[in-house]
N, C-alpha and C. Protein backbone atom coordinates (compact mmCIF):
# COMPACT_ATOMS: atom_id res chain seq x y z
N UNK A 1 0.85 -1.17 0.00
CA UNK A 1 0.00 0.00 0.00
C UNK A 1 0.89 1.23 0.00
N UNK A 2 0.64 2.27 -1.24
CA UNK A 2 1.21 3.46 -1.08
C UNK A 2 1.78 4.22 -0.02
N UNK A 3 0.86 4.52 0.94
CA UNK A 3 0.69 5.12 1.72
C UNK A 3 0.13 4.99 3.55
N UNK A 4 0.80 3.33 3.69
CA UNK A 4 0.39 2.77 5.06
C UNK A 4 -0.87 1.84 5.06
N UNK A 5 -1.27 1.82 6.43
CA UNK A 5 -2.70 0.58 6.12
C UNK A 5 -3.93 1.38 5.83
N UNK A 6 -4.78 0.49 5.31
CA UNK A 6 -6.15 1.50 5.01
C UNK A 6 -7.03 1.50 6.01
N UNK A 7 -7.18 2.59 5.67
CA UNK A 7 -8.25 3.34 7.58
C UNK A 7 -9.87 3.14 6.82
N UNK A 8 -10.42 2.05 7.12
CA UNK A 8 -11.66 1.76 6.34
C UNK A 8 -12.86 2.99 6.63
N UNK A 9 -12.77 3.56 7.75
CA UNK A 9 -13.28 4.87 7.66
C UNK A 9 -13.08 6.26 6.90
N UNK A 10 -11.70 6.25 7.04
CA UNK A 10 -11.16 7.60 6.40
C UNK A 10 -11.49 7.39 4.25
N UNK A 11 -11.50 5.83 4.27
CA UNK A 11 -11.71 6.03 2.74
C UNK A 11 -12.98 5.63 2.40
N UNK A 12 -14.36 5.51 3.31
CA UNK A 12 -15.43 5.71 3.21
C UNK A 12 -15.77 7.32 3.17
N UNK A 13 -15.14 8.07 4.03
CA UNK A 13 -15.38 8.95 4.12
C UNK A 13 -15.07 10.33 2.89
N UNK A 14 -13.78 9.44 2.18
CA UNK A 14 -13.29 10.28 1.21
C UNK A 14 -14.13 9.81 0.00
N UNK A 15 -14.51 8.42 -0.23
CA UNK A 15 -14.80 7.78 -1.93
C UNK A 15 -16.30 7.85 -1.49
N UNK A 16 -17.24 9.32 -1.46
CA UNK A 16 -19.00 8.58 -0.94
C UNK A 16 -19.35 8.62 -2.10
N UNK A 17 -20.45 7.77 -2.36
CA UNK A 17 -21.31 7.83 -4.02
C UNK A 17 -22.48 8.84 -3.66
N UNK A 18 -22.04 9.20 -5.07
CA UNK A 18 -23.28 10.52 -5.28
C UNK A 18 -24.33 9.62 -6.35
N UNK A 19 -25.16 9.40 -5.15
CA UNK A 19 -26.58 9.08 -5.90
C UNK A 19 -27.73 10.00 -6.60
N UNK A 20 -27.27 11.13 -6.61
CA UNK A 20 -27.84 12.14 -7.48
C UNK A 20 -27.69 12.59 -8.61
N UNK A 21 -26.56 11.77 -8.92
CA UNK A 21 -25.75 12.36 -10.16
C UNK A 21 -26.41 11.47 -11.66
N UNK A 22 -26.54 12.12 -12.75
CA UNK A 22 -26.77 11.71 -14.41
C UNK A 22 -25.77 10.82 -14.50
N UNK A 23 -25.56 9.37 -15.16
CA UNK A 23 -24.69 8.66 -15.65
C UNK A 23 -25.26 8.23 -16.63
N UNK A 24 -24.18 8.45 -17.50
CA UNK A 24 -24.14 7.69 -19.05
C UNK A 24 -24.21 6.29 -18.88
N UNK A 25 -23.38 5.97 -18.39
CA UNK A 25 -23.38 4.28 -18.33
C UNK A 25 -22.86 4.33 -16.71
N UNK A 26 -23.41 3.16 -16.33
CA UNK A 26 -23.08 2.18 -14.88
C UNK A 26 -22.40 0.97 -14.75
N UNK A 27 -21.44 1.06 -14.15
CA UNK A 27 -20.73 -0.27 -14.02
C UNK A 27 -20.15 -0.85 -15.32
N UNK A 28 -19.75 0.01 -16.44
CA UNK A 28 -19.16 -0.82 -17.78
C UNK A 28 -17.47 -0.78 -17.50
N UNK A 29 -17.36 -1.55 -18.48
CA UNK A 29 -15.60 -0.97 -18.87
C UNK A 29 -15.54 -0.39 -19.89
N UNK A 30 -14.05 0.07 -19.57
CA UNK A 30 -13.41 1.53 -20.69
C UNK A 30 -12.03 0.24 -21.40
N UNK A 31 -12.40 0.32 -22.45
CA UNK A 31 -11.27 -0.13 -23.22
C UNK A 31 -10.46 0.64 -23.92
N UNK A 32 -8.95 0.63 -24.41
CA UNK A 32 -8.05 0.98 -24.67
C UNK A 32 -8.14 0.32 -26.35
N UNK A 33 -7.72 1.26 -27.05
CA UNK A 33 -7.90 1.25 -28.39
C UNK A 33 -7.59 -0.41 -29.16
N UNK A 34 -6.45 -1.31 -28.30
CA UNK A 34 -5.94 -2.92 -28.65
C UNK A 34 -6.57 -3.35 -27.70
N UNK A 35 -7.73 -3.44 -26.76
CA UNK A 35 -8.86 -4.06 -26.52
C UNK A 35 -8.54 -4.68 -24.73
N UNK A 36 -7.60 -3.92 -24.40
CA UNK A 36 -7.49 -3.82 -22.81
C UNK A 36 -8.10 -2.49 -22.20
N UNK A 37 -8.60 -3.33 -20.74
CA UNK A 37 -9.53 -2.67 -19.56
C UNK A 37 -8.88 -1.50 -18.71
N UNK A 38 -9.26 -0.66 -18.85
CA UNK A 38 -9.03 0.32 -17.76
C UNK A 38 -8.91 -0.48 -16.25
N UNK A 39 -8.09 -0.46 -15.49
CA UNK A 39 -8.11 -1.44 -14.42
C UNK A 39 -7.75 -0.44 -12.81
N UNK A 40 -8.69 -0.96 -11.41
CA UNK A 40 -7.28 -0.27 -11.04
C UNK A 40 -7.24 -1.70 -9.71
N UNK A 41 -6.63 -1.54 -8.61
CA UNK A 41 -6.68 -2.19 -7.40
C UNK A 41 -6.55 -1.47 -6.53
N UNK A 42 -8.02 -1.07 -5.72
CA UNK A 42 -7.97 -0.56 -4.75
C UNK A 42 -7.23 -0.64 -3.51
N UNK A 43 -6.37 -1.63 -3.49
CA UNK A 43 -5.08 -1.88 -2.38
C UNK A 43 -3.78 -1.26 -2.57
N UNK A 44 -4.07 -0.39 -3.90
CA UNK A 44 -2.58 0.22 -4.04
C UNK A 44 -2.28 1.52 -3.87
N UNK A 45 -3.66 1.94 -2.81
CA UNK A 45 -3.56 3.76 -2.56
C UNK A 45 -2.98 3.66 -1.50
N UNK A 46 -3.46 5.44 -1.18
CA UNK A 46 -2.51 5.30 0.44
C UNK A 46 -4.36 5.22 1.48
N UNK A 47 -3.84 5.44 2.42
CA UNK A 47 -4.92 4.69 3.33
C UNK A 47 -6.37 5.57 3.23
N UNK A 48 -6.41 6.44 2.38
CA UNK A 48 -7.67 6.61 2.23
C UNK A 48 -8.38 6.08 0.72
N UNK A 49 -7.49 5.19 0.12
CA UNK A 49 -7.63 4.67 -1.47
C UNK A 49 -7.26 5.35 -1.96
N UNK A 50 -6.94 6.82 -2.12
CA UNK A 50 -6.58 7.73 -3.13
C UNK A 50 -5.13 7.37 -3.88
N UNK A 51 -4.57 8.11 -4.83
CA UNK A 51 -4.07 7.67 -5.54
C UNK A 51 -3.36 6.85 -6.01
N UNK A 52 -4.61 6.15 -6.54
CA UNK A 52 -4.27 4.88 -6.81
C UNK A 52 -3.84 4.52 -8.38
N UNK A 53 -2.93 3.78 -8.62
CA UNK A 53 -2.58 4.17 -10.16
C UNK A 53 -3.75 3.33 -11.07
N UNK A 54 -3.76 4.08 -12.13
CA UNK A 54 -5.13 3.50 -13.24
C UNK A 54 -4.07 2.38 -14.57
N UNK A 55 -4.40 1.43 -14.60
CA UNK A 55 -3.79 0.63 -14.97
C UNK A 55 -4.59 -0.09 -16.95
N UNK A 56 -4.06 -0.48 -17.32
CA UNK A 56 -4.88 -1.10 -18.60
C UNK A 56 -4.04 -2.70 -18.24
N UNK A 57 -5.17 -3.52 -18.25
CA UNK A 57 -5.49 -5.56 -18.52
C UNK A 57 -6.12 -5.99 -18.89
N UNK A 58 -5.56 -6.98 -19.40
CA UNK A 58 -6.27 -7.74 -20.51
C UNK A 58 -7.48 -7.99 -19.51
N UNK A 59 -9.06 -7.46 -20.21
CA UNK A 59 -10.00 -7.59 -19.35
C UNK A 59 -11.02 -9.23 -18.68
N UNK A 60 -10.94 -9.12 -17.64
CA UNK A 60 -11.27 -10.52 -16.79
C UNK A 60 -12.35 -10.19 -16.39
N UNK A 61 -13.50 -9.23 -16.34
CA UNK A 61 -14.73 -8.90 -15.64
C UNK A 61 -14.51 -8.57 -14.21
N UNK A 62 -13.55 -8.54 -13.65
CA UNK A 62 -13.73 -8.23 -12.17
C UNK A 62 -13.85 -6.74 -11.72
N UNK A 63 -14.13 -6.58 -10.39
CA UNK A 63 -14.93 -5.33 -9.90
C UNK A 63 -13.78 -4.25 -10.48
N UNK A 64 -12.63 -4.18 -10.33
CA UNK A 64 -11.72 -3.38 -10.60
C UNK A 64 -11.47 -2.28 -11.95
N UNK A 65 -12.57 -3.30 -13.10
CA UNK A 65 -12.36 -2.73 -14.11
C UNK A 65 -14.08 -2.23 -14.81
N UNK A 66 -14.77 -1.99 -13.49
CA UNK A 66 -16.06 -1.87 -13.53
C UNK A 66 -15.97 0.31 -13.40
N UNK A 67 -16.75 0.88 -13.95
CA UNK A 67 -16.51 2.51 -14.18
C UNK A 67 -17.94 3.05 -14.48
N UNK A 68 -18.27 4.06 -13.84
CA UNK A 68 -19.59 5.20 -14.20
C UNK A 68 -19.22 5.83 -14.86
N UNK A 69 -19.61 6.66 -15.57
CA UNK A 69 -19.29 7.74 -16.59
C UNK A 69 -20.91 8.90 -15.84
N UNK A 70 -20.36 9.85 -15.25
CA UNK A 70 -21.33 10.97 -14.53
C UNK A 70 -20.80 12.02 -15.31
N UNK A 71 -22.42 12.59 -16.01
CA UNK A 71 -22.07 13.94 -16.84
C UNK A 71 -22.87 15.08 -16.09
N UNK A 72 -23.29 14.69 -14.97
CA UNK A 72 -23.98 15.80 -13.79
C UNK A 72 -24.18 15.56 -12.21
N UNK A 73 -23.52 16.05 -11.71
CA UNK A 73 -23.92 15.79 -10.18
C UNK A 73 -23.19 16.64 -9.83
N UNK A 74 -22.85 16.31 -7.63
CA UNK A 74 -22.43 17.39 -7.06
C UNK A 74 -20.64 17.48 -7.42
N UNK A 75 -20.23 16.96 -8.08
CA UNK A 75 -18.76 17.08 -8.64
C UNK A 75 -18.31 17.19 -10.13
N UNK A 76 -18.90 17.66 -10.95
CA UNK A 76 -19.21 17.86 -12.30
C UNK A 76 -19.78 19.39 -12.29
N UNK A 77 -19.28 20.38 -13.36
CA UNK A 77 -20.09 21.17 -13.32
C UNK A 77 -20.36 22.21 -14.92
N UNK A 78 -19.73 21.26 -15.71
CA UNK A 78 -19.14 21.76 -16.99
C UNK A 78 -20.68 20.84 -17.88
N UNK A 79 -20.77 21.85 -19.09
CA UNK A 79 -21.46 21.04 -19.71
C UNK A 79 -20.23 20.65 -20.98
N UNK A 80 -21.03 19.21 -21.49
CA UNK A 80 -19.92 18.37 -22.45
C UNK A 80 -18.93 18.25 -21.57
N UNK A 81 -18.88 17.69 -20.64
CA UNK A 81 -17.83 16.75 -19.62
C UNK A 81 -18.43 15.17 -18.69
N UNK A 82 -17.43 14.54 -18.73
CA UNK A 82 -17.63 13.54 -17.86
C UNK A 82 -16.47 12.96 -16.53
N UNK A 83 -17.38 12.72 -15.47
CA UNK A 83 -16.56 12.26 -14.36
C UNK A 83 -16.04 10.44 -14.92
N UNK A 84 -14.96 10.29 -14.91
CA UNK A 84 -14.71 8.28 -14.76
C UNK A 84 -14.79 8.59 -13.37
N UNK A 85 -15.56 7.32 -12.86
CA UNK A 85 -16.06 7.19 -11.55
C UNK A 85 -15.89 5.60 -11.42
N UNK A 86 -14.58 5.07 -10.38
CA UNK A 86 -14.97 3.88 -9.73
C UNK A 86 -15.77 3.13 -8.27
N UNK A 87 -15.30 2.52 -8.06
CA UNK A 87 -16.23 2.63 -6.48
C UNK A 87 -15.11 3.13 -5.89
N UNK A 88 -13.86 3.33 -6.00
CA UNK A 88 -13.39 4.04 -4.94
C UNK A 88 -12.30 5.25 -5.24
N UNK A 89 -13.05 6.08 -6.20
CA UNK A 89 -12.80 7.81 -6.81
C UNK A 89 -13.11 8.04 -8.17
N UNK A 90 -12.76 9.02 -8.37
CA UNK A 90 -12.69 9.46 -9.99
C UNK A 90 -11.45 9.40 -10.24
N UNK A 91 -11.24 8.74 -12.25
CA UNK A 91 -10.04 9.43 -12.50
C UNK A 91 -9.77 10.92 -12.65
N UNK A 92 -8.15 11.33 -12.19
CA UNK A 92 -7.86 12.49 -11.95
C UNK A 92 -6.58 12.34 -12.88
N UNK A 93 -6.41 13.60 -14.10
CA UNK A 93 -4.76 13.97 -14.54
C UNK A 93 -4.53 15.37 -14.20
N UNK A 94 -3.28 15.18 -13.43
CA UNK A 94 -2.14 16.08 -12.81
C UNK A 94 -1.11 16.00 -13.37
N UNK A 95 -0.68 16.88 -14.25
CA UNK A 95 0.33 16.97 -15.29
C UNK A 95 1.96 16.90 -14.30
N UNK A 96 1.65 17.77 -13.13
CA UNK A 96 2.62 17.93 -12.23
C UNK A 96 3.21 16.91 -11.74
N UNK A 97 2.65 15.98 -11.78
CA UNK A 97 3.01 14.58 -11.54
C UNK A 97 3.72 14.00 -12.44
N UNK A 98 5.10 12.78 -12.34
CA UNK A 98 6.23 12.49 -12.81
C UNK A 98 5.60 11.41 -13.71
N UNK A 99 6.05 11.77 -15.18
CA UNK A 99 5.53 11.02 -16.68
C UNK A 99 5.23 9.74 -16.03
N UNK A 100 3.97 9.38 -16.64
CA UNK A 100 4.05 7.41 -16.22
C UNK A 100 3.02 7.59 -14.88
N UNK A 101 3.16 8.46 -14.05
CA UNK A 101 2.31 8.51 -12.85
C UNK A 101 1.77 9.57 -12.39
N UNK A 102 0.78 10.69 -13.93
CA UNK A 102 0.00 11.91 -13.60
C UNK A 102 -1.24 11.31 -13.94
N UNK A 103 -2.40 10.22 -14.26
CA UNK A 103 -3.05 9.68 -14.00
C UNK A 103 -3.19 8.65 -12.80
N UNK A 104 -3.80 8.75 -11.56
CA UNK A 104 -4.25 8.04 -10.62
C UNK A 104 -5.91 8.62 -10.55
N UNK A 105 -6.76 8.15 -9.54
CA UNK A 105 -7.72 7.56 -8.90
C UNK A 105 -7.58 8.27 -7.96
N UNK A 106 -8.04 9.67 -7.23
CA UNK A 106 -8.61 10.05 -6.35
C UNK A 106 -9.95 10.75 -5.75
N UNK A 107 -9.97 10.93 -5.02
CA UNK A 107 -11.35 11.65 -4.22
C UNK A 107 -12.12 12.72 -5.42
N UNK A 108 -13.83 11.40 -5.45
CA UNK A 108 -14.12 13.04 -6.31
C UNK A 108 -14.70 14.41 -5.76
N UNK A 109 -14.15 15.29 -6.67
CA UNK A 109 -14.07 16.84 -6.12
C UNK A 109 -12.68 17.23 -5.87
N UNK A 110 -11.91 16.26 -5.63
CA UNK A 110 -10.31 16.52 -5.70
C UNK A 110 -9.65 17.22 -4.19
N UNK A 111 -10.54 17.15 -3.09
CA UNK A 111 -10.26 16.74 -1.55
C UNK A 111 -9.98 15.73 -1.05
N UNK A 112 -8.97 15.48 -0.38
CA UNK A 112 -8.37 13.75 0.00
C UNK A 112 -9.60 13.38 1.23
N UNK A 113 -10.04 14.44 1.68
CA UNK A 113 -10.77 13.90 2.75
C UNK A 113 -12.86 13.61 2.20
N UNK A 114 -12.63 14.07 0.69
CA UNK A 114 -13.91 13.94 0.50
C UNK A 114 -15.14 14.89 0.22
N UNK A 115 -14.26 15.74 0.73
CA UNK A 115 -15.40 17.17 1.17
C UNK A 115 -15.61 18.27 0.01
N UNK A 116 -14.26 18.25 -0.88
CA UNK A 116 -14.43 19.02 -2.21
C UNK A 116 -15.85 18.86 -3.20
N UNK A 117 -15.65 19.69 -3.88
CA UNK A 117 -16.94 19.87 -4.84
C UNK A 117 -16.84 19.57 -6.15
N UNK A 118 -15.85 20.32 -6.71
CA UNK A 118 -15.25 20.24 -8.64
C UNK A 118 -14.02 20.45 -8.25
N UNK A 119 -13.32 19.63 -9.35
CA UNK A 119 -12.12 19.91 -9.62
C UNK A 119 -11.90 19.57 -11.89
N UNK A 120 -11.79 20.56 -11.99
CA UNK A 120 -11.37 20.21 -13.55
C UNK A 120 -10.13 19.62 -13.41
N UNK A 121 -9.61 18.67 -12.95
CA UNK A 121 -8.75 17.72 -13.06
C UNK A 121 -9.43 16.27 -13.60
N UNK A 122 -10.26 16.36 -13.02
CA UNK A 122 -11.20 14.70 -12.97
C UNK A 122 -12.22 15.06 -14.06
N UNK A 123 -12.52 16.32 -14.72
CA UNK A 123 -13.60 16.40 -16.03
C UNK A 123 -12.78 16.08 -16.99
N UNK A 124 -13.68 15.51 -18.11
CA UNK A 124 -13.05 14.81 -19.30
C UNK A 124 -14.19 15.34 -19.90
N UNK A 125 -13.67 15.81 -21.10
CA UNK A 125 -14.72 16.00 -22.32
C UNK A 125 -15.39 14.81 -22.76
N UNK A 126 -16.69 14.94 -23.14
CA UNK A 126 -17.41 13.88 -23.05
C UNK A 126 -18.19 14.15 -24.43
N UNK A 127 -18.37 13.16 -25.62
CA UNK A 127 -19.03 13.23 -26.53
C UNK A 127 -20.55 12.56 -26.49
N UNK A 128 -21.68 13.12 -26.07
CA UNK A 128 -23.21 12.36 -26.30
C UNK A 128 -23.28 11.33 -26.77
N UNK A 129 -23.85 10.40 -26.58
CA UNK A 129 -24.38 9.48 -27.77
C UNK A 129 -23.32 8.40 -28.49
N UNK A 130 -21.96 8.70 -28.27
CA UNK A 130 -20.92 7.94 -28.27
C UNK A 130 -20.08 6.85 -27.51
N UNK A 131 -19.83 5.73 -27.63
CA UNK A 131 -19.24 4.69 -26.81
C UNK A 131 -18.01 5.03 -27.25
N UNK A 132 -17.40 5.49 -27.80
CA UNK A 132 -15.96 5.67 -28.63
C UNK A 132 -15.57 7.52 -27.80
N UNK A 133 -14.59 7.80 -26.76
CA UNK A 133 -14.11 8.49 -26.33
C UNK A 133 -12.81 8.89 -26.20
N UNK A 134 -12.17 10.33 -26.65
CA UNK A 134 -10.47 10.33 -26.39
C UNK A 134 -10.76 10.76 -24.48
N UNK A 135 -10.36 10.76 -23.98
CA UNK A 135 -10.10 10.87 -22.88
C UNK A 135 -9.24 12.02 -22.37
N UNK A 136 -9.51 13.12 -22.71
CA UNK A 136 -9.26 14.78 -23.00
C UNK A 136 -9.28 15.33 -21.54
N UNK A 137 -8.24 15.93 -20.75
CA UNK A 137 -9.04 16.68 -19.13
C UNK A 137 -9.17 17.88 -19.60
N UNK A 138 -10.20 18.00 -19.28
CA UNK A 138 -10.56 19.60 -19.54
C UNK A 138 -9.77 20.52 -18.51
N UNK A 139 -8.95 20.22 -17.68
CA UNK A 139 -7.63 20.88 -17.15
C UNK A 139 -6.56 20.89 -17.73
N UNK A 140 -6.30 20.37 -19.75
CA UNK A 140 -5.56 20.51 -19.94
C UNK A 140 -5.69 20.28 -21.54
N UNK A 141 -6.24 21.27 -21.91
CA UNK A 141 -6.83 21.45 -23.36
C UNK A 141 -5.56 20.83 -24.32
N UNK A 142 -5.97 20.01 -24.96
CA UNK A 142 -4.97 19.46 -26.34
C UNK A 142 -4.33 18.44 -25.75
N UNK A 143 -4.63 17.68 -24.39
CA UNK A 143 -4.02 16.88 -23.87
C UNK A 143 -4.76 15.84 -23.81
N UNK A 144 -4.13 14.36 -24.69
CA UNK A 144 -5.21 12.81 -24.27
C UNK A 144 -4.55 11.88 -23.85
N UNK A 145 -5.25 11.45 -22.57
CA UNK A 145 -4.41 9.99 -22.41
C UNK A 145 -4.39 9.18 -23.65
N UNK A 146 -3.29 8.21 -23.24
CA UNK A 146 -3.14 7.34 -23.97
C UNK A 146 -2.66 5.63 -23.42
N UNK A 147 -3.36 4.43 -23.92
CA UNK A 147 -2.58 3.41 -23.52
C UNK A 147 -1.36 3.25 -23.70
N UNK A 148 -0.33 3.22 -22.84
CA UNK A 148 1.23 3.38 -22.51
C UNK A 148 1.88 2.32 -21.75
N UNK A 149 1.28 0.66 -22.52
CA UNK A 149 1.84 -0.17 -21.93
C UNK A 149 1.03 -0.47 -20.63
N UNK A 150 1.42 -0.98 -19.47
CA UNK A 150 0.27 -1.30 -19.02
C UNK A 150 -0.15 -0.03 -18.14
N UNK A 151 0.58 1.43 -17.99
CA UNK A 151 -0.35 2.10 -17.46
C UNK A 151 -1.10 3.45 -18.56
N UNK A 152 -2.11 4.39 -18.53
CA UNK A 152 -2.37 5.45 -18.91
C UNK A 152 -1.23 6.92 -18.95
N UNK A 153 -0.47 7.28 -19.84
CA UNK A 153 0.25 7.84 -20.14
C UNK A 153 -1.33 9.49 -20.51
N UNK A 154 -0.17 10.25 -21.43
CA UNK A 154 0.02 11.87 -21.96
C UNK A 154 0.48 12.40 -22.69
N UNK A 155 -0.14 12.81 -24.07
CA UNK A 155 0.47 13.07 -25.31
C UNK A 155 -0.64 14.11 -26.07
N UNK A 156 0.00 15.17 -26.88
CA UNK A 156 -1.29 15.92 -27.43
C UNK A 156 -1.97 14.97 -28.53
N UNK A 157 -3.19 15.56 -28.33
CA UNK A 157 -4.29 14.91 -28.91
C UNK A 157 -4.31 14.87 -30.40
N UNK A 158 -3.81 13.86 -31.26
CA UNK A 158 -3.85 13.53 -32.60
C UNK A 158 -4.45 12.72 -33.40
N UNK A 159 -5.40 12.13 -32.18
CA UNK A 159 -6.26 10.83 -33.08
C UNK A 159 -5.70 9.60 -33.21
N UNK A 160 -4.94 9.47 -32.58
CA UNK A 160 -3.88 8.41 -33.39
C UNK A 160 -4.92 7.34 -32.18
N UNK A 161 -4.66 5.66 -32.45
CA UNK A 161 -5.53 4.77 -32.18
C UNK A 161 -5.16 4.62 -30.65
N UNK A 162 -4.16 4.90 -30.20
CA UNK A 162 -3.83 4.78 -28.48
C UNK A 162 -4.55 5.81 -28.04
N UNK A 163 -5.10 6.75 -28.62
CA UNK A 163 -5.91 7.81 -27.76
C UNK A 163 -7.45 7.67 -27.95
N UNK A 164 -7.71 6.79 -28.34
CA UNK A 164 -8.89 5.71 -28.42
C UNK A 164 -9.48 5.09 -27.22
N UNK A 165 -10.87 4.94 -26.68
CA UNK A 165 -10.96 4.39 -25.53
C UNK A 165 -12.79 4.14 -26.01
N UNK A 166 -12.97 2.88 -25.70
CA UNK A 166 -14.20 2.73 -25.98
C UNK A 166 -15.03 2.22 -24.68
N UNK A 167 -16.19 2.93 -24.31
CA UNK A 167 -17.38 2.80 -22.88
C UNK A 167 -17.83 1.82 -23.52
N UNK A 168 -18.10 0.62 -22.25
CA UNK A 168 -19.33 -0.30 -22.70
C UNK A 168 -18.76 -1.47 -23.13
C-alpha cells in the first residue's frame, strides 16, 4: 500500500457515491484502443484509497475494471464533460506529476478527505451518444491519455488509435 494501512473509515469517508448524479453508463468498462480494460486495485492507494494508479489488462470482468461515466452531479459542473467514476474515486490527470504517474484515482471533487466539490482535473470531455471516447481533461486542453503499456500515459491529442478508448 502506497501510503500505510487503510483506515476503512477515512476512505469511506473520502470515496462517498453521489446518488444524485446523471450517468451515461453504470458499471461498464473503458477499453483501450488494442482491446485492454481500464483497471485499477484498490489496495494500491494510500490509506484513504486515493491515488491509486489507473492501470490497462487484458480484461477478466472483475470489480476493478467496472466505471460510471457521470455527466452531472455534485462534482461535475461543466457542460460536455464527464466524471470516470470507480467505487473508490474518480479518475484524476495532474500533469505535475512524474511522466508514467500523472493519471491516478482520487477523491471526487479533488479533496483527500472527501469534502471538495469540482475539480477540472477529474472532467473529461465527453461526446453524447458515443461509446468511442479520447479521454481529454478539460484541465488541460490538447491533452489525451493514452494506452502506454500497461499504465495510462500523456500526449497531445492527434487521433492516433492509443488515444482511443471505448465505454461499454
Amino acid at each position: 500500500r502506497a501510503g500505510g494501512v487503510l483506515n476503512p473509515e477515512a476512505a469511506a469517508e473520502a470515496n462517498q457515491r453521489d446518488d444524485t448524479a446523471t450517468r451515461a453508463f453504470s458499471s461498464t468498462t473503458i477499453k483501450s484502443g488494442d482491446g485492454r480494460c481500464l483497471f485499477i486495485d484498490p489496495t494500491a492507494g494510500d490509506f484513504r484509497q486515493n491515488l491509486i494508479p489507473v492501470q490497462l489488462q487484458t480484461c477478466s470482468g472483475v470489480a476493478g475494471e467496472k466505471w460510471d461515466i457521470i455527466t452531472k452531479g455534485k462534482h461535475i459542473d461543466q457542460e460536455g464533460a464527464m466524471l470516470v467514476v470507480s467505487t473508490v474515486g474518480c479518475l484524476n490527470f495532474d500533469p505535475r506529476r512524474a511522466a508514467g504517474d500523472q493519471v491516478v484515482l482520487f477523491s471526487c471533487g479533488g479533496r483527500a478527505d472527501g469534502e471538495g466539490k469540482v475539480t477540472d482535473s477529474q472532467e473529461f470531455a465527453f461526446r453524447a451518444g458515443g461509446t468511442a471516447q479520447q479521454l481529454s481533461p478539460v484541465s488541460d486542453t490538447g491533452t489525451c491519455l493514452v494506452s502506454d503499456g500497461a499504465k495510462l500515459g500523456s500526449a497531445s491529442c492527434n487521433g492516433d488509435g492509443n488515444q482511443s478508448f471505448t465505454i461499454g
